[in-house]
C-alpha atoms as a PDB file:
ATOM      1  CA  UNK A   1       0.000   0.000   0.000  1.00  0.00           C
ATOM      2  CA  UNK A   2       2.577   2.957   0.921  1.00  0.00           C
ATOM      3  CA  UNK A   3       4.674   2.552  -2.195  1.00  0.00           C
ATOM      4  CA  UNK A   4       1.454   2.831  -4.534  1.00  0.00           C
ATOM      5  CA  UNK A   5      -0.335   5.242  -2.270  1.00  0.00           C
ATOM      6  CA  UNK A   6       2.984   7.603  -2.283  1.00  0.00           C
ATOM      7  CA  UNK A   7       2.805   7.587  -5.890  1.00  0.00           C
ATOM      8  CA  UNK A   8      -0.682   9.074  -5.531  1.00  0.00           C
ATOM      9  CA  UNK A   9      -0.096  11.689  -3.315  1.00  0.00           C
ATOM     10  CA  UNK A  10       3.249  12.748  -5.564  1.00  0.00           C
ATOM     11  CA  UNK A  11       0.870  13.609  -8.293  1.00  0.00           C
ATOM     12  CA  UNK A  12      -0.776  16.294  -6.975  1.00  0.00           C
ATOM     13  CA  UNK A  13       0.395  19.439  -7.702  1.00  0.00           C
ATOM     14  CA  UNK A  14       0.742  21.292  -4.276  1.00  0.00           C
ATOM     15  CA  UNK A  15       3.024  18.171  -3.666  1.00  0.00           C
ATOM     16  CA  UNK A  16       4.860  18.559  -6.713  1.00  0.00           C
ATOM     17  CA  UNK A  17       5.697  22.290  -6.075  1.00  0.00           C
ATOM     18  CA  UNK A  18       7.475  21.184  -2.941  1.00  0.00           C
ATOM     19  CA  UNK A  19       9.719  18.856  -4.359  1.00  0.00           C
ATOM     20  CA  UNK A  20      10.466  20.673  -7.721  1.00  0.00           C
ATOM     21  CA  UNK A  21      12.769  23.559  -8.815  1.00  0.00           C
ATOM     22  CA  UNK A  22      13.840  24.878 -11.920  1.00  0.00           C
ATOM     23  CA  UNK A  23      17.624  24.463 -12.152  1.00  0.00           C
ATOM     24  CA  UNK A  24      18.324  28.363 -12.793  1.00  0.00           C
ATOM     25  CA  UNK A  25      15.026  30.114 -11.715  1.00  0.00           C
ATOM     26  CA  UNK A  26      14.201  27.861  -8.616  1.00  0.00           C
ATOM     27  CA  UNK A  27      11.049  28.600 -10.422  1.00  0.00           C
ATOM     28  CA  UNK A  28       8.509  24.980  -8.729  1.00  0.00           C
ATOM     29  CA  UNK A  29       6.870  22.694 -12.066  1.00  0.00           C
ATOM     30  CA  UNK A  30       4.816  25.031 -14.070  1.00  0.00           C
ATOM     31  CA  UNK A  31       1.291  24.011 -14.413  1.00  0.00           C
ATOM     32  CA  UNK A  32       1.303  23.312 -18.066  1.00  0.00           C
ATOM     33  CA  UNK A  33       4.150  20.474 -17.493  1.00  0.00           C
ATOM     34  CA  UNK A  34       2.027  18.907 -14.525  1.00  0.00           C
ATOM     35  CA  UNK A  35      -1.212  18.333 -16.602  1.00  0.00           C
ATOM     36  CA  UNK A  36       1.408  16.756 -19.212  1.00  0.00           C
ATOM     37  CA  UNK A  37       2.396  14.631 -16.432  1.00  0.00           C
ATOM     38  CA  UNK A  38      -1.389  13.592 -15.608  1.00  0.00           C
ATOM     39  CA  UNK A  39      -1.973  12.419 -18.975  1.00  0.00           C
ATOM     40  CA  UNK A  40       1.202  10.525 -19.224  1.00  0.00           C
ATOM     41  CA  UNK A  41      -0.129   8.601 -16.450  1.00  0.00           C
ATOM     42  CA  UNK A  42      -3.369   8.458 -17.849  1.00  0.00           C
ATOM     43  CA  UNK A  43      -2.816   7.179 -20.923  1.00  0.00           C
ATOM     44  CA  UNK A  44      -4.081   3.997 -22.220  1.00  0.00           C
ATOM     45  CA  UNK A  45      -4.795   3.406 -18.545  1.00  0.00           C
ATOM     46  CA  UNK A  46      -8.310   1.669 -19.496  1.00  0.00           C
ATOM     47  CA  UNK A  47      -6.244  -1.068 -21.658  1.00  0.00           C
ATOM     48  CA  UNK A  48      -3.446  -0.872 -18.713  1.00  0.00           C
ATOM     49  CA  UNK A  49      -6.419  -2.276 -16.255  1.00  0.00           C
ATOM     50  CA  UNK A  50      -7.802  -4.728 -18.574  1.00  0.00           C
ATOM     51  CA  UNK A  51      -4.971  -6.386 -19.345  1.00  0.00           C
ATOM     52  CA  UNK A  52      -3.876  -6.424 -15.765  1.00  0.00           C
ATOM     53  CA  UNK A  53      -7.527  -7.836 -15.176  1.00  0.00           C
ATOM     54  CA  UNK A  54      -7.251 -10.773 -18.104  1.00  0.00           C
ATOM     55  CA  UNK A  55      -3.789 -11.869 -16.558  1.00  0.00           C
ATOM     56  CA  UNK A  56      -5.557 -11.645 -12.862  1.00  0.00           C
ATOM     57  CA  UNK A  57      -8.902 -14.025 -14.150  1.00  0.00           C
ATOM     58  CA  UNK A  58      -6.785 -16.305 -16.110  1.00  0.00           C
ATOM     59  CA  UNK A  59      -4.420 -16.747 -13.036  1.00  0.00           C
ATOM     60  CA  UNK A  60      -7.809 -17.123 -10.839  1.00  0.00           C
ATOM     61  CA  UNK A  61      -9.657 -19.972 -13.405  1.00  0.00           C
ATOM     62  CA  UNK A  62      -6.865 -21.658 -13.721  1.00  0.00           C
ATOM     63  CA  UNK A  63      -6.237 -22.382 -10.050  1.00  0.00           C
ATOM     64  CA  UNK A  64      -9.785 -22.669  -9.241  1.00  0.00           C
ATOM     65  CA  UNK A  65     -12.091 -24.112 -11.807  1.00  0.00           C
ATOM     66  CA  UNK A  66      -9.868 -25.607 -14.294  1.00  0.00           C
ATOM     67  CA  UNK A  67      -8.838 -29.156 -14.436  1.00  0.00           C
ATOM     68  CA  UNK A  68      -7.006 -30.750 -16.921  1.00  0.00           C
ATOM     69  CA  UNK A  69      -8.812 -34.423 -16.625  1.00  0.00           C
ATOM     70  CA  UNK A  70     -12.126 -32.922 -17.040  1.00  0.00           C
ATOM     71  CA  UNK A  71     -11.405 -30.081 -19.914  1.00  0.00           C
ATOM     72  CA  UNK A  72     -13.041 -31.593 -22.855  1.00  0.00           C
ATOM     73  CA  UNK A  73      -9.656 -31.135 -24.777  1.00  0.00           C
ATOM     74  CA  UNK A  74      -9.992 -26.998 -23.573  1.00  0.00           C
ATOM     75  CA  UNK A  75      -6.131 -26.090 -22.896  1.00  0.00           C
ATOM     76  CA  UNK A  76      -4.683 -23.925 -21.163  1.00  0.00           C
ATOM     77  CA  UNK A  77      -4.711 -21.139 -23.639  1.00  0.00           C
ATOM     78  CA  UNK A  78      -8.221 -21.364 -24.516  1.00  0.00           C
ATOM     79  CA  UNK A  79      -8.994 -20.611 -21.548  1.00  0.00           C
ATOM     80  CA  UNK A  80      -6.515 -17.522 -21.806  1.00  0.00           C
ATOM     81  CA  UNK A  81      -8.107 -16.928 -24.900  1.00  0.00           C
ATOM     82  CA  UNK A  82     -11.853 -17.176 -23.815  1.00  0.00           C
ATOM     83  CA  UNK A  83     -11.102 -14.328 -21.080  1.00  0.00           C
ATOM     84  CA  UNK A  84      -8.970 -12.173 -23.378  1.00  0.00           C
ATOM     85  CA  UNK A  85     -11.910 -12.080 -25.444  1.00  0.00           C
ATOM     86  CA  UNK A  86     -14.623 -11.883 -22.754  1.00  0.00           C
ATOM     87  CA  UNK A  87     -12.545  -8.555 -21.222  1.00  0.00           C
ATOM     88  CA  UNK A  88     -10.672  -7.180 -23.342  1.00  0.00           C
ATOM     89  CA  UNK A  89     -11.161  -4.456 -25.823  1.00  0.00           C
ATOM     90  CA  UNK A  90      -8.373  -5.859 -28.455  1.00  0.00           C
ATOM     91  CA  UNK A  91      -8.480  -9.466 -30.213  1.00  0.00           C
ATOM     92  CA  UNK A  92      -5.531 -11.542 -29.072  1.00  0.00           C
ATOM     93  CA  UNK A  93      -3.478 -12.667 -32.361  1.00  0.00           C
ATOM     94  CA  UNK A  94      -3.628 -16.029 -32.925  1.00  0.00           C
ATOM     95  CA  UNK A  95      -0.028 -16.420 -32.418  1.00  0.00           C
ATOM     96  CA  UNK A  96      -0.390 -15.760 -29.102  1.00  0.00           C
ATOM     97  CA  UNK A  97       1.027 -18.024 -26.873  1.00  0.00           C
ATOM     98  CA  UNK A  98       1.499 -15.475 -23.924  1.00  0.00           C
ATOM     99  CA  UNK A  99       0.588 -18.020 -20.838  1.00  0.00           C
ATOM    100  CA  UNK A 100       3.562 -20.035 -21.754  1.00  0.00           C
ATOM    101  CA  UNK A 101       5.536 -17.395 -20.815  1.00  0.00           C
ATOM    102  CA  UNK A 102       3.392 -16.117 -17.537  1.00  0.00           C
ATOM    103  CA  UNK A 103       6.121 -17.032 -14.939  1.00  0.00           C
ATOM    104  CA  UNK A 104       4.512 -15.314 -12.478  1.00  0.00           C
ATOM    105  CA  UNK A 105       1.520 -18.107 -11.800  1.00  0.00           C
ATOM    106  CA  UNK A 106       3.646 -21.162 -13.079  1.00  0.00           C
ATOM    107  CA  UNK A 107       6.897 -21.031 -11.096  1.00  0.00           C
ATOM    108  CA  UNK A 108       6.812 -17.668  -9.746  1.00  0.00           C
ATOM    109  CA  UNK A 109       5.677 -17.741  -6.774  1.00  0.00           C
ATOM    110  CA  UNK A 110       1.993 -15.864  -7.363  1.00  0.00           C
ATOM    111  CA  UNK A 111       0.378 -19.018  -8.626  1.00  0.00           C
ATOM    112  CA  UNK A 112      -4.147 -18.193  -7.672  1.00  0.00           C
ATOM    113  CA  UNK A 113      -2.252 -14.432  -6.317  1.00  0.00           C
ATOM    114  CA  UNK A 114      -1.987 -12.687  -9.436  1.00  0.00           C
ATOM    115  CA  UNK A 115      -4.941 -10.124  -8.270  1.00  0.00           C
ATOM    116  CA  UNK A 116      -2.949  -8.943  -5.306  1.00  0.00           C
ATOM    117  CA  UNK A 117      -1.540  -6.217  -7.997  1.00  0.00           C
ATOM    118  CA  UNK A 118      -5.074  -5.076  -8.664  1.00  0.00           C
ATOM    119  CA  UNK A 119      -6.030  -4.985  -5.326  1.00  0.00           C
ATOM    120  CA  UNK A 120      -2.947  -3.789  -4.040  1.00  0.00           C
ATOM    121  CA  UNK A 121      -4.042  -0.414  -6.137  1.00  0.00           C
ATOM    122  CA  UNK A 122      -7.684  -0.588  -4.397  1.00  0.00           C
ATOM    123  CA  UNK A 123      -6.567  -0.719  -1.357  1.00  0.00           C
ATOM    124  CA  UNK A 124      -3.719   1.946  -2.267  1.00  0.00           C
ATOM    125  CA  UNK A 125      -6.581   4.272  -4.395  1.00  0.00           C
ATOM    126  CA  UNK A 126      -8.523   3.987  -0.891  1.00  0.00           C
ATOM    127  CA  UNK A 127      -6.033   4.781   1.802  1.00  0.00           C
ATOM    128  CA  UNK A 128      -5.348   7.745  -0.680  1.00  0.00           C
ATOM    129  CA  UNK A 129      -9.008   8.794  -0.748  1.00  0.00           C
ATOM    130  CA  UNK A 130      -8.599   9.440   3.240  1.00  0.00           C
ATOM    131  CA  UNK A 131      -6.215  12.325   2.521  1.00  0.00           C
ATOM    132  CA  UNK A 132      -8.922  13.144  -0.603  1.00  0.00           C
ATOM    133  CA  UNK A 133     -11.070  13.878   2.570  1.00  0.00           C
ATOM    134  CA  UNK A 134      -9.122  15.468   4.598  1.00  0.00           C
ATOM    135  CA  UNK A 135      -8.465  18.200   2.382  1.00  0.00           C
ATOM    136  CA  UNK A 136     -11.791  18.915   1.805  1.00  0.00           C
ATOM    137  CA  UNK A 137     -11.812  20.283   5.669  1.00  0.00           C
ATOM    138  CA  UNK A 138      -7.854  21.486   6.162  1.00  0.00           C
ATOM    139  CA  UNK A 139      -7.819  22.412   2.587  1.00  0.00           C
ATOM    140  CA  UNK A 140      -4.506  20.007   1.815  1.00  0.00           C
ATOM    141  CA  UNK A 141      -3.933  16.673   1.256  1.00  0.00           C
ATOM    142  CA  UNK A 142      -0.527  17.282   3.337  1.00  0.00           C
ATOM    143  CA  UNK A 143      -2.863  17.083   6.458  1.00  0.00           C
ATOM    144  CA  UNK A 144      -0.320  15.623   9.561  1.00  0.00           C
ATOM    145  CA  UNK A 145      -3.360  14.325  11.571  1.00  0.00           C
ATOM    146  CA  UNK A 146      -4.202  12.077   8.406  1.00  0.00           C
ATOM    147  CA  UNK A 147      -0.139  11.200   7.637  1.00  0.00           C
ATOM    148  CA  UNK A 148       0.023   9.869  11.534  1.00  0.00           C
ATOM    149  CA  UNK A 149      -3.043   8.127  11.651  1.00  0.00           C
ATOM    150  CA  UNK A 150      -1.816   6.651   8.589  1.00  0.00           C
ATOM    151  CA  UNK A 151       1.733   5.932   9.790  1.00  0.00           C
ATOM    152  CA  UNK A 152       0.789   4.392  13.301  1.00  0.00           C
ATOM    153  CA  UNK A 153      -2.387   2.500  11.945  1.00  0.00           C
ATOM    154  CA  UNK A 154      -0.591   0.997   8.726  1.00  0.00           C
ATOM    155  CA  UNK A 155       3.619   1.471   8.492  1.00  0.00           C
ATOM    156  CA  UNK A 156       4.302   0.999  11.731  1.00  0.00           C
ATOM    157  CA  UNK A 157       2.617  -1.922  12.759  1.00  0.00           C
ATOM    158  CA  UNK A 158       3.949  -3.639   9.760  1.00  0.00           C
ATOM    159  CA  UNK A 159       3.147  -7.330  10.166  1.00  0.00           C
ATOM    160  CA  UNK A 160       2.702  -7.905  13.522  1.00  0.00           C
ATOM    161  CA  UNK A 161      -0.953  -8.143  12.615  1.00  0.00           C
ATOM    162  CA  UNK A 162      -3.135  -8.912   9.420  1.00  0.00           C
ATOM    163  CA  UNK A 163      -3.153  -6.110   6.872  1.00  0.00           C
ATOM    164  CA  UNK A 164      -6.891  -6.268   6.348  1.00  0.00           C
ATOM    165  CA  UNK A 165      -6.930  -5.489  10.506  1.00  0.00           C
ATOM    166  CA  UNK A 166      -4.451  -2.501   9.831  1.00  0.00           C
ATOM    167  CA  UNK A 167      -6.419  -1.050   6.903  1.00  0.00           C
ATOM    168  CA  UNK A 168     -10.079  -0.995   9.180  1.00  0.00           C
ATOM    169  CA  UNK A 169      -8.209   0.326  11.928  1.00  0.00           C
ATOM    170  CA  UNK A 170      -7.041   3.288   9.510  1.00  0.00           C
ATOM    171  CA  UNK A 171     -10.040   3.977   7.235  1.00  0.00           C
ATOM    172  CA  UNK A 172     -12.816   2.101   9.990  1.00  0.00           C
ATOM    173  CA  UNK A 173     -14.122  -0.153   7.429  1.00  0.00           C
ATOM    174  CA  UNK A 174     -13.622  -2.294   4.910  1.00  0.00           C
ATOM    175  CA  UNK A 175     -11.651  -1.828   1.381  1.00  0.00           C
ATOM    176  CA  UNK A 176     -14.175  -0.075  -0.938  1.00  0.00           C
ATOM    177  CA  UNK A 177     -13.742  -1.055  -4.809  1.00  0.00           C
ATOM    178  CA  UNK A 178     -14.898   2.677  -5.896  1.00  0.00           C
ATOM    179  CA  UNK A 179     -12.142   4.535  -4.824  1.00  0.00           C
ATOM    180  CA  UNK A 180      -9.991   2.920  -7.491  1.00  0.00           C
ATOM    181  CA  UNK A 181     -12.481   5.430  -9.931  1.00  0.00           C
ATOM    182  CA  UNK A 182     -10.476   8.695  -9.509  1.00  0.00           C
ATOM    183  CA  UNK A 183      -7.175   6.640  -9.325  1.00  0.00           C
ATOM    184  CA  UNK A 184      -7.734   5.018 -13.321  1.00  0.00           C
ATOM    185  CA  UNK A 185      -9.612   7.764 -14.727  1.00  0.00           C
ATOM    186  CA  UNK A 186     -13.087   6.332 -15.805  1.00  0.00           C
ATOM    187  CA  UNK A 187     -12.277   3.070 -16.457  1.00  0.00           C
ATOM    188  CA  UNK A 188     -14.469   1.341 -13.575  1.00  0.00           C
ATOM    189  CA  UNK A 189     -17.257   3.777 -14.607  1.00  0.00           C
ATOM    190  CA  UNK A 190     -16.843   2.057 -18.278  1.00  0.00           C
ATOM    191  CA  UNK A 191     -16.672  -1.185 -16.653  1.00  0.00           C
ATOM    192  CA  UNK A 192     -19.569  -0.691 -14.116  1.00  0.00           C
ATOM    193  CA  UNK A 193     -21.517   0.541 -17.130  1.00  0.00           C
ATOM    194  CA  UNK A 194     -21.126  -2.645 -19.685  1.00  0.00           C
ATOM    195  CA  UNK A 195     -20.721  -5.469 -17.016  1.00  0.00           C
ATOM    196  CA  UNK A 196     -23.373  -4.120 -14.286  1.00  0.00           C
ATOM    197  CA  UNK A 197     -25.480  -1.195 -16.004  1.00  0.00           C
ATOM    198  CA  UNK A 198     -25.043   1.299 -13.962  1.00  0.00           C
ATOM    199  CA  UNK A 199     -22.777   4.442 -14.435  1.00  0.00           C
ATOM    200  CA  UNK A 200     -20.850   3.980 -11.116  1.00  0.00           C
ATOM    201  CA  UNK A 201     -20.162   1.065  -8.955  1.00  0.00           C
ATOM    202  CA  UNK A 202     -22.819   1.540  -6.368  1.00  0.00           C
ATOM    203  CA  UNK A 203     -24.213  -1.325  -4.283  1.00  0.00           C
ATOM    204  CA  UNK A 204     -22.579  -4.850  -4.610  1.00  0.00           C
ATOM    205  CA  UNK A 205     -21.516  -5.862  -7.432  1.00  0.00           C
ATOM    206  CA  UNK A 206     -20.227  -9.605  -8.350  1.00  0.00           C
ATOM    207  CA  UNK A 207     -16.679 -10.607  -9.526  1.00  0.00           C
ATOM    208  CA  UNK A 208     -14.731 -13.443 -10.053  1.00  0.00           C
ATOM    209  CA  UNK A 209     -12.853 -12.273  -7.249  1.00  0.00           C
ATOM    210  CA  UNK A 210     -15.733 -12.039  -5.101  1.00  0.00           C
ATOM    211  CA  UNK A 211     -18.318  -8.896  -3.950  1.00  0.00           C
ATOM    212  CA  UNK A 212     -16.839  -5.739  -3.786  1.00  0.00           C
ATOM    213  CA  UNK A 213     -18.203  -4.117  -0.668  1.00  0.00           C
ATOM    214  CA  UNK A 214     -21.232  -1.488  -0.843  1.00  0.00           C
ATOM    215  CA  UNK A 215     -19.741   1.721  -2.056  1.00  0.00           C
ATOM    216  CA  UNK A 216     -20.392   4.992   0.437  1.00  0.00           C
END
């Protein structure tokens, strides 16, 4: 969570200006440069997340539902395949032969863990949304109050107890799936909207992961 969630709070501008000078001038980032930077990390964000999402289901079907014996000849990469084109907004080439390469589930140690990526940037997105709140009130996300609630609740206890213990004793309540909406831009709006039919995530809605929990 910290390393994603510092990323977060680096992007915003009154952040920036702290930690920026202009070699000659000392002049901080101008503000033309930082919306460049926004859209670099923007961009192509909604195919970022998919693909992130097709690796995460095919890592999750694979350890869970499919089995070999029983696959009616389906292999491995049809499977792949199936999900690709069930998610995704681009055709995989029929070359493709990308799961005999995916390490990472195989022999790498994440085998039916893949997700924790994706959900490492929830949780991140909503630890991130507390300083959001904050600054609605103190009128900065640099609020100290938030930053030691957040250091003795989360870094500090490290893990001497469970993480999901550490994150309700910061935010007091569970992980909340929407937050990751002003973190990627619209693309769970675009998701919500063709998989659920609604314009945000609101309520509970079903993944292969699970239920993400009622959005506030």
């Amino acid at each position: 969570i910290d390393a994603r969630d510092s990323q977060c709070i680096n992007l915003r501008e009154e952040v920036v200006k702290t930690m920026t000078a202009h070699v000659d001038t000392g002049e901080p980032l101008p503000r033309s440069l930082f919306d460049k930077m926004l859209e670099a990390k923007n961009f192509q964000n909604g195919l970022t997340t998919m693909r992130q999402l097709v690796f995460s289901l095919t890592d999750w079907r694979l350890h869970s539902r499919f089995d070999a014996n029983s696959a009616q000849g389906q292999a491995v990469l049809d499977l792949a395949r199936s999900i690709n084109n069930e998610y995704h907004v681009i055709p995989q080439a029929s070359i493709s032969r990308w799961p005999n390469t995916f390490s990472h589930i195989f022999a790498g140690g994440y085998a039916a863990g893949y997700y924790s990526y994706k959900w490492a940037e929830v949780l991140s997105a909503d630890v991130y949304a507390a300083f959001e709140e904050a600054a609605k009130v103190k009128g900065t996300v640099l609020d100290p109050e938030t930053g030691i609630r957040y250091r003795q609740e989360i870094l500090e206890v490290g893990g001497s107890r469970p993480a999901a213990e550490s994150f309700a004793a910061f935010r007091g309540r569970p992980p909340h799936g929407c937050c990751m909406n002003d973190a990627i831009d619209l693309t769970v709006k675009l998701f919500c909207q063709s998989h659920c039919g609604v314009g945000t995530p609101t309520g509970s809605h079903h993944t292969d992961f699970g239920i993400w929990e009622a959005c506030p």
